[in-house]
N, C-alpha and C. Protein backbone atom coordinates (compact mmCIF):
# COMPACT_ATOMS: atom_id res chain seq x y z
N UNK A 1 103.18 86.09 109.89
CA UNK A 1 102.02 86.98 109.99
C UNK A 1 100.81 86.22 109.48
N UNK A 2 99.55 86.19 110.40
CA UNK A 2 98.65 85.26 109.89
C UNK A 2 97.35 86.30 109.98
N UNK A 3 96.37 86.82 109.00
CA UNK A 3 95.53 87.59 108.86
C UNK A 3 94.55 86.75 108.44
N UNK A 4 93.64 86.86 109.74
CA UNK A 4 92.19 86.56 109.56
C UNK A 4 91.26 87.18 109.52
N UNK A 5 90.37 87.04 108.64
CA UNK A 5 89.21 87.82 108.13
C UNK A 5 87.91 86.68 107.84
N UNK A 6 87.54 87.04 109.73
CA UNK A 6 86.31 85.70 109.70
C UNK A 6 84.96 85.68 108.52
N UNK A 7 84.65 86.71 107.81
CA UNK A 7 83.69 87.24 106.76
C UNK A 7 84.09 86.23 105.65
N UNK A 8 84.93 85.54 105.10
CA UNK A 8 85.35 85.54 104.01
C UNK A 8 86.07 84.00 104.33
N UNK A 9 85.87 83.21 103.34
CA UNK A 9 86.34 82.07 103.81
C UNK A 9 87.19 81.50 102.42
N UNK A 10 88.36 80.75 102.21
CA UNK A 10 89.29 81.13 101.25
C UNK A 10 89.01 80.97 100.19
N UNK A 11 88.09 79.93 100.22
CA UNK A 11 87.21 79.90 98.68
C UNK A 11 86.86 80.73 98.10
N UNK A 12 86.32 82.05 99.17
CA UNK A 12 86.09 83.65 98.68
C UNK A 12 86.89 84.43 97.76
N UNK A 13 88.00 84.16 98.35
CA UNK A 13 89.12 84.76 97.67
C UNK A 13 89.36 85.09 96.41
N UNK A 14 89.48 85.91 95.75
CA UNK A 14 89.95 85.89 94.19
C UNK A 14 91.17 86.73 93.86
N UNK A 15 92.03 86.29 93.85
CA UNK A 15 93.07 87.14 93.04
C UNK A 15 92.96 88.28 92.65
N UNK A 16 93.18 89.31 93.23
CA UNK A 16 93.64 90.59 92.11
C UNK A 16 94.55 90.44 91.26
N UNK A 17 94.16 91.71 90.33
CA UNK A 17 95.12 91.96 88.93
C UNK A 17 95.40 93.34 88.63
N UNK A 18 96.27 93.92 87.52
CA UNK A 18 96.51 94.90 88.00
C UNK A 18 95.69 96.04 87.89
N UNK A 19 94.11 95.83 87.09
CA UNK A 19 93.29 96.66 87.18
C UNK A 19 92.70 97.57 88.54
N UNK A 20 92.82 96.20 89.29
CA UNK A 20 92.45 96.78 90.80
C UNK A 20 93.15 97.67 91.57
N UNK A 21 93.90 97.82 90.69
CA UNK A 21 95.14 99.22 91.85
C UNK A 21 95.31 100.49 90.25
N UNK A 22 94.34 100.36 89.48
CA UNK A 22 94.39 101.53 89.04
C UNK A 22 95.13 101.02 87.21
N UNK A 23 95.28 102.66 87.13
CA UNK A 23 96.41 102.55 86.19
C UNK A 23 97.81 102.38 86.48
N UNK A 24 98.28 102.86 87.64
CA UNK A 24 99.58 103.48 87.93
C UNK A 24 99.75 102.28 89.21
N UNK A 25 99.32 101.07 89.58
CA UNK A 25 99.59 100.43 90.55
C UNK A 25 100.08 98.70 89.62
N UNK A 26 100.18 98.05 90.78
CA UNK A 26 100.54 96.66 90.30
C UNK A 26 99.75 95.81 92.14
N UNK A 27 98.51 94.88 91.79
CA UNK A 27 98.22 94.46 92.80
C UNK A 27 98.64 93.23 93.36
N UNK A 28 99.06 93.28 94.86
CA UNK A 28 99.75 91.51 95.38
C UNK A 28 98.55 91.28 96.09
N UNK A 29 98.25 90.17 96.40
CA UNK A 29 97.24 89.80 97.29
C UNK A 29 95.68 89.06 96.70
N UNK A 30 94.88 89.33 97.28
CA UNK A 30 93.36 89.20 96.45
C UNK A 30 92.01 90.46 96.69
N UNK A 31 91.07 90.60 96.04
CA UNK A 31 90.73 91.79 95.75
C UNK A 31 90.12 91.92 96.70
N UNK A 32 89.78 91.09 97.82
CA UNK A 32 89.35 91.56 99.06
C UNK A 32 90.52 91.99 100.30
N UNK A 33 91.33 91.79 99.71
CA UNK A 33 92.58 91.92 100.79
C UNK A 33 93.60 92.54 99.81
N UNK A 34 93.44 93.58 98.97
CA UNK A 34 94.38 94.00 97.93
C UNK A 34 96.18 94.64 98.32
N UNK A 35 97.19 94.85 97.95
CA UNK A 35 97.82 95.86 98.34
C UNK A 35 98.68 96.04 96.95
N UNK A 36 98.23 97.57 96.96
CA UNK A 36 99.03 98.26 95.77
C UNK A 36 100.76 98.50 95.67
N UNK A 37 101.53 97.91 94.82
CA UNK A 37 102.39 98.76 94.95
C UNK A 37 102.27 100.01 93.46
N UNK A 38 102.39 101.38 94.51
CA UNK A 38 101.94 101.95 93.38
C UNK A 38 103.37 102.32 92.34
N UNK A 39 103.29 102.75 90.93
CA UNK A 39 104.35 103.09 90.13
C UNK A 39 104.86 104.72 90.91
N UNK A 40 105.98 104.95 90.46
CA UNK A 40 106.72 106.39 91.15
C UNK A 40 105.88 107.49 90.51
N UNK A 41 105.66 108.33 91.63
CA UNK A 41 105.10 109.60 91.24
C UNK A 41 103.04 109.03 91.71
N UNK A 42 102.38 108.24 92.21
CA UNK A 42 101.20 107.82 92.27
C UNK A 42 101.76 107.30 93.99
N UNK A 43 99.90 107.99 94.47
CA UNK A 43 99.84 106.62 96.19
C UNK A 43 98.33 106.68 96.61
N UNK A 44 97.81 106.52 97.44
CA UNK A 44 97.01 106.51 97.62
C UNK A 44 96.42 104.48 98.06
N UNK A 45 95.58 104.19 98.31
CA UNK A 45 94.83 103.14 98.38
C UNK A 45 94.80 102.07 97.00
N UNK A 46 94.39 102.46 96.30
CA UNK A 46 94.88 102.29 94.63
C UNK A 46 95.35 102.96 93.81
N UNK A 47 96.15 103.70 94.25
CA UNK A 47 97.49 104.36 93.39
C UNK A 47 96.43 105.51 92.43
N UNK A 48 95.61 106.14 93.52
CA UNK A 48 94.65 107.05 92.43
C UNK A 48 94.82 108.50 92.62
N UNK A 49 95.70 108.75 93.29
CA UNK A 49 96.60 110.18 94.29
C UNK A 49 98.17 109.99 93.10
N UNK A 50 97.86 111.46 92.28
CA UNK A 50 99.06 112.34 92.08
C UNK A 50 99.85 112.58 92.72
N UNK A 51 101.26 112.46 93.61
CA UNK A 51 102.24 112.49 94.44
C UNK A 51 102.46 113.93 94.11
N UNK A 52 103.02 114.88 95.16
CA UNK A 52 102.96 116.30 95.19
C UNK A 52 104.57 116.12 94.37
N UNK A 53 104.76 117.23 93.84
CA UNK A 53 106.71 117.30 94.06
C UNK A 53 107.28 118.86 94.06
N UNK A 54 108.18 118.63 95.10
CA UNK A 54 108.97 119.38 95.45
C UNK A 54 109.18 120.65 94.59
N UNK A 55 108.93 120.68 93.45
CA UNK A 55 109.76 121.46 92.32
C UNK A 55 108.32 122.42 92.38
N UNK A 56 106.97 121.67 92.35
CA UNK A 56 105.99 122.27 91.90
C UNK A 56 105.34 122.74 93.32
N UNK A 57 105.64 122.12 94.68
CA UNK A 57 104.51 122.68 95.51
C UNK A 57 105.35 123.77 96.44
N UNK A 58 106.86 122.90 96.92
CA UNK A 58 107.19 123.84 97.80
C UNK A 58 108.29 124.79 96.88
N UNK A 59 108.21 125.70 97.48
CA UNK A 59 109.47 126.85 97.51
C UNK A 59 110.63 126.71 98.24
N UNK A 60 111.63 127.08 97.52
CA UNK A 60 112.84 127.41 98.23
C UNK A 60 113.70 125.88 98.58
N UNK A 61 113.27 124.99 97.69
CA UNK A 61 114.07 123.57 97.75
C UNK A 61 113.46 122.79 99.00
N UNK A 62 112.07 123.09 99.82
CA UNK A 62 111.55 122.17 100.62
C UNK A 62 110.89 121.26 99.85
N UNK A 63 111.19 120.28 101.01
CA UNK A 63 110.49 118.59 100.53
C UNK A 63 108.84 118.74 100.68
N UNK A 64 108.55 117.99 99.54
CA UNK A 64 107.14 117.84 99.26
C UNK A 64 106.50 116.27 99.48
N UNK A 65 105.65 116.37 100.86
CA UNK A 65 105.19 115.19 101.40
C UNK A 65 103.43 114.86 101.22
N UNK A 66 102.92 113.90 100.17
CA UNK A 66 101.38 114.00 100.25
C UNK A 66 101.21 113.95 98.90
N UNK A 67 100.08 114.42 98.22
CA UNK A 67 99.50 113.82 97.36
C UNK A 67 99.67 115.66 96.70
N UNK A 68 98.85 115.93 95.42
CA UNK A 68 98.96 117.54 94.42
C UNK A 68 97.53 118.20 95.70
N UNK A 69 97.04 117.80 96.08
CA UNK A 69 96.10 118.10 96.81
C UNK A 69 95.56 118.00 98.24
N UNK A 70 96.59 117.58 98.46
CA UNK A 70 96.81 117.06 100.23
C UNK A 70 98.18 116.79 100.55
N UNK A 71 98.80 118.04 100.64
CA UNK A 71 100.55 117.94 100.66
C UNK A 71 100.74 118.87 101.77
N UNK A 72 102.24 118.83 102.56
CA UNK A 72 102.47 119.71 103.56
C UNK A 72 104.25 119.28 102.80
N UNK A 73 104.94 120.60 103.11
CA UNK A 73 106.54 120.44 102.99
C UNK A 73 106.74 121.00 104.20
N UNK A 74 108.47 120.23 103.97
CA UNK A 74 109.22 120.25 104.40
C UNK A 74 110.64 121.17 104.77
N UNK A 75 110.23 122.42 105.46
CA UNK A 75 111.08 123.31 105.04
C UNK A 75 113.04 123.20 105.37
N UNK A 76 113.67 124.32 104.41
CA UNK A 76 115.20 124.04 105.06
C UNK A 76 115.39 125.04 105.86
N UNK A 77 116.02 125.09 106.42
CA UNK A 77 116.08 126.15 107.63
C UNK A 77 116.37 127.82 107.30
N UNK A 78 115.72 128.42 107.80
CA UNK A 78 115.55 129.70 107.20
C UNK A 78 114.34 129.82 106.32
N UNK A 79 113.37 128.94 106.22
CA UNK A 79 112.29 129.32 105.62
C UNK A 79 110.85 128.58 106.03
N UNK A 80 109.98 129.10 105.97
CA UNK A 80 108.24 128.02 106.82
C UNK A 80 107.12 128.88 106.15
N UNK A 81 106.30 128.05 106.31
CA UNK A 81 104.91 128.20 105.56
C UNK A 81 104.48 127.31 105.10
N UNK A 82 103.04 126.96 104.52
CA UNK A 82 102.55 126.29 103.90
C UNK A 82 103.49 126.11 102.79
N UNK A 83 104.34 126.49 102.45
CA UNK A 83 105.00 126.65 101.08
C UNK A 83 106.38 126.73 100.80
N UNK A 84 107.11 126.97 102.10
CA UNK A 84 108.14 127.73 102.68
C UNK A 84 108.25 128.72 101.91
N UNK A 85 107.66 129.80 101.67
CA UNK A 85 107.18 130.84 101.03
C UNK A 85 107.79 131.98 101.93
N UNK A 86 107.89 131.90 103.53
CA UNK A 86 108.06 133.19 104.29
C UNK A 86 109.51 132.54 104.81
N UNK A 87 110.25 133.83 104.77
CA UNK A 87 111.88 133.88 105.16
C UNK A 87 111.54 134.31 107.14
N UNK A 88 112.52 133.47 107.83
CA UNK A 88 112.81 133.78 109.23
C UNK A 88 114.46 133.79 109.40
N UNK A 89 114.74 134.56 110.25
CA UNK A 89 115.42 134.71 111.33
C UNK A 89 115.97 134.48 112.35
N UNK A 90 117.22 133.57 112.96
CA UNK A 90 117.16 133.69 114.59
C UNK A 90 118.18 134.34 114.82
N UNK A 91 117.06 135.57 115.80
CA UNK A 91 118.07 136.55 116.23
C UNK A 91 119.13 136.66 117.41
N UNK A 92 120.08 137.07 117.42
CA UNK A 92 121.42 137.26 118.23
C UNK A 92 121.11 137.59 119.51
C-alpha cells in the first residue's frame, strides 16, 4: 500500500504521539497522516467519542452500535425501536 499525499513532502512529516489521539487513544503514523488505535470503550477520529453500551442504551439485551450520542441497536427478535423498547409479534 503506497499513500501519496502530493501537499506534504517527507521532510514534512512528524511523528505523532500519543497526545494526538486524545486521552483514550495510542497514535501510529505521523500527525498529518495520524491513525488512532483507540483504548476499549472510546472511537471516534481521535478516540474523543464515548462508545454507547448495550447495558445503558438498548433494552431488552440489544446490541449497542455508535458512540453515547450517536448510537442505533441492535434488536433480538421480538423486539424494535430506537431502543428495542416496543414488543412485536408474528402472527399465525
Amino acid at each position: 500500500l503506497l499513500l501519496v499525499v502530493p501537499s506534504l513532502s517527507f521532510a514534512q512529516l512528524q511523528p505523532c504521539d500519543r497526545s494526538d489521539c486524545g486521552d483514550h487513544g495510542t497514535c501510529l503514523g505521523w500527525k498529518q497522516l495520524k491513525l488512532c488505535i483507540c483504548d476499549q470503550g472510546y472511537l471516534g477520529m481521535s478516540c474523543e467519542q464515548t462508545a454507547c453500551t448495550s447495558a445503558n442504551s438498548c433494552n431488552n439485551n440489544g446490541l449497542c452500535l455508535g458512540s453515547t450520542t450517536n448510537f442505533f441497536c441492535l434488536c433480538n427478535l421480538g423486539f424494535m425501536g430506537q431502543t428495542c423498547n416496543q414488543t412485536f409479534s408474528i402472527g399465525k
